[in-house]
Protein backbone atom coordinates (compact mmCIF):
# COMPACT_ATOMS: atom_id res chain seq x y z
CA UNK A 1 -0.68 -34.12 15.25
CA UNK A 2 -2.01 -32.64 11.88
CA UNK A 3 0.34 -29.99 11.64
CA UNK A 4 3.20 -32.73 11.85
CA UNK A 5 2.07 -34.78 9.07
CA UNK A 6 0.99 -32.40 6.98
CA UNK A 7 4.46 -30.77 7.14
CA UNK A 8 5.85 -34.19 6.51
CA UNK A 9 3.97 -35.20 3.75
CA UNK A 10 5.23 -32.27 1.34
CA UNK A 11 8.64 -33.53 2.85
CA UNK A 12 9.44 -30.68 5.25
CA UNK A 13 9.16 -31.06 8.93
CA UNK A 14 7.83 -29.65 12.27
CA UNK A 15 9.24 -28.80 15.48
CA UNK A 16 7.21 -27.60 18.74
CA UNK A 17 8.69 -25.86 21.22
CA UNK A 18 7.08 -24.69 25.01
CA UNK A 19 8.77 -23.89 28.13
CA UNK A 20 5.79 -24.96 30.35
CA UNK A 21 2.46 -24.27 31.09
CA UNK A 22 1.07 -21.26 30.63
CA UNK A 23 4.66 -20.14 28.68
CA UNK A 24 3.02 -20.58 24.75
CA UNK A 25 3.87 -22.69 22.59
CA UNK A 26 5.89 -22.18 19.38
CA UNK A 27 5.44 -23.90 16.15
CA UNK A 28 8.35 -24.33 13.37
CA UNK A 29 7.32 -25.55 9.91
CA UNK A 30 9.74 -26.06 7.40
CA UNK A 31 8.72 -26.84 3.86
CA UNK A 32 11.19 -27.38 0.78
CA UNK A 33 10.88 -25.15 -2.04
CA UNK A 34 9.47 -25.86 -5.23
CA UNK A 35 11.20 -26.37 -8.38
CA UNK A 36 8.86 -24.71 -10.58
CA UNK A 37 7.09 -21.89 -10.08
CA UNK A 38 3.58 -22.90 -8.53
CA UNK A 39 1.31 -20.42 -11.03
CA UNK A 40 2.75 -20.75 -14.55
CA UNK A 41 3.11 -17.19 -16.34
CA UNK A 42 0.22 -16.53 -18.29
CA UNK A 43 0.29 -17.18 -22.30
CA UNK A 44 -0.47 -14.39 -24.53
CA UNK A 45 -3.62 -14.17 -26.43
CA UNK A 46 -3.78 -16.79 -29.48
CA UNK A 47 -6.06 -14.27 -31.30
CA UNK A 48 -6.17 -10.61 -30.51
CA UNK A 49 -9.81 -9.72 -30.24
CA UNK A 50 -11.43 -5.52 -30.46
CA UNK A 51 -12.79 -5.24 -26.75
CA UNK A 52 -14.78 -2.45 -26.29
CA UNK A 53 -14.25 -2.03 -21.99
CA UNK A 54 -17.39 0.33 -20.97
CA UNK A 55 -17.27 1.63 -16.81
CA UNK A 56 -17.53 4.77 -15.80
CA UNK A 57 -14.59 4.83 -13.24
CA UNK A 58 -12.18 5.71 -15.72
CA UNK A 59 -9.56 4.15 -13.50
CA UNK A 60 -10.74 0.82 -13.77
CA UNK A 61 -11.56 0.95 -17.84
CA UNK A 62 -7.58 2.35 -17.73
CA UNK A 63 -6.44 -0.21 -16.20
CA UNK A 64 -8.36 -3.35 -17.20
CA UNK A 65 -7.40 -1.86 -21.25
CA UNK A 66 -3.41 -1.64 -20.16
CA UNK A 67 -4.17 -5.34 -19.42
CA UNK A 68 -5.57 -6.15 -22.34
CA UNK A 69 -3.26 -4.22 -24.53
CA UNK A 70 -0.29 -6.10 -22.86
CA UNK A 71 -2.03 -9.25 -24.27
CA UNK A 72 -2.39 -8.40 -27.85
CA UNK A 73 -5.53 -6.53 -27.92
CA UNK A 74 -7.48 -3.93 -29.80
CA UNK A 75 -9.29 -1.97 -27.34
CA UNK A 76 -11.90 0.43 -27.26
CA UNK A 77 -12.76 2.86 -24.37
CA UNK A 78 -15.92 4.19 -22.84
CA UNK A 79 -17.81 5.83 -20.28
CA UNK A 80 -21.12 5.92 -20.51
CA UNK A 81 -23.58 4.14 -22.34
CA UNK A 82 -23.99 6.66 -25.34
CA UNK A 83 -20.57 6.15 -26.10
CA UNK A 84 -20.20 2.55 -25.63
CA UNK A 85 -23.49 2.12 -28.32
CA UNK A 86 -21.88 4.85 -30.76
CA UNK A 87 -18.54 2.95 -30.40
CA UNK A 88 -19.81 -0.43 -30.36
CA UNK A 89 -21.39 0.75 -34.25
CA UNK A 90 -18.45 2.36 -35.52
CA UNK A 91 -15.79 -0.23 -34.68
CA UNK A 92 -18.02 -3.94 -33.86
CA UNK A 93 -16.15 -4.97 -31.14
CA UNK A 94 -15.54 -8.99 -30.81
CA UNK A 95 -16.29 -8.56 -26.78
CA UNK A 96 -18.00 -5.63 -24.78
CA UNK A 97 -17.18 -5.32 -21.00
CA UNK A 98 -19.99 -3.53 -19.85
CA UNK A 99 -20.77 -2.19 -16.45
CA UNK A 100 -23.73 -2.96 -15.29
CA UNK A 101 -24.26 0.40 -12.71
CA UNK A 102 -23.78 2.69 -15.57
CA UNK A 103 -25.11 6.51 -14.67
CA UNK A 104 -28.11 7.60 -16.99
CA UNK A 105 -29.24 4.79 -18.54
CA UNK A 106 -27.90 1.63 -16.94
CA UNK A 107 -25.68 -1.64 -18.61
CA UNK A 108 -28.49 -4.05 -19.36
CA UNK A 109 -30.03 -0.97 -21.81
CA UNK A 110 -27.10 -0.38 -23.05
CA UNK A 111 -26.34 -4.21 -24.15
CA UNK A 112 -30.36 -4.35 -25.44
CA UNK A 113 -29.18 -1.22 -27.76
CA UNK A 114 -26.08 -2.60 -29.14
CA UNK A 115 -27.60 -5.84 -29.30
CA UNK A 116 -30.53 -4.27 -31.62
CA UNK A 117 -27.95 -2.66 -33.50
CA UNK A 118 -26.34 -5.12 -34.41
CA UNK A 119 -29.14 -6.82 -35.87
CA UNK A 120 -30.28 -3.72 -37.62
């Protein structure tokens, strides 16, 4: 059965369990725990960058910032694409997260105009 050695091969077991026909069938997989955590805790930044994070769902630039921040981070907030170019000027961010379904004018202008800027 596949369940069986697949259980047994990460050194656990399995037990299955029916009272007859047409009474189910119950399946009991016990696996040992690991001694390390599976996912390893994520290592901070080895060199803060300035991140400009542009979205207009000021939730989600909030958020994603707080994250970056937490890493060792500069960042720069905005909402539209007039600020992000204006801000992307005054402070020459490193990185830009940029949404792409930005109202007015949308994220690939916006990245054309800081782009050109920058070259200017």
């Amino acid at each position: 059965m596949a369940v069986e050695r697949a259980g047994e091969r990460r050194g656990g077991t399995v037990e299955v369990h029916s009272e007859g026909l047409g009474r189910g069938t119950k399946f009991v997989v016990r696996l040992p725990l690991a001694a390390q955590p599976a996912v390893p805790a994520p290592a901070p930044a080895s060199v803060p960058r300035r991140i400009l994070v542009v979205d207009d769902n000021r939730d989600a630039v909030e958020s994603l910032s707080l994250l970056l921040e937490i890493d060792g981070h500069t960042v720069l907030a905005a909402y539209d694409g007039h600020e992000a170019v204006a801000a992307s000027a005054a402070h020459r961010p490193d990185i830009v997260l940029l949404d792409i379904g930005l109202p007015e004018f949308n994220g690939y202008e916006v990245a054309r105009l800081i782009r050109a800027g920058r070259r200017g």
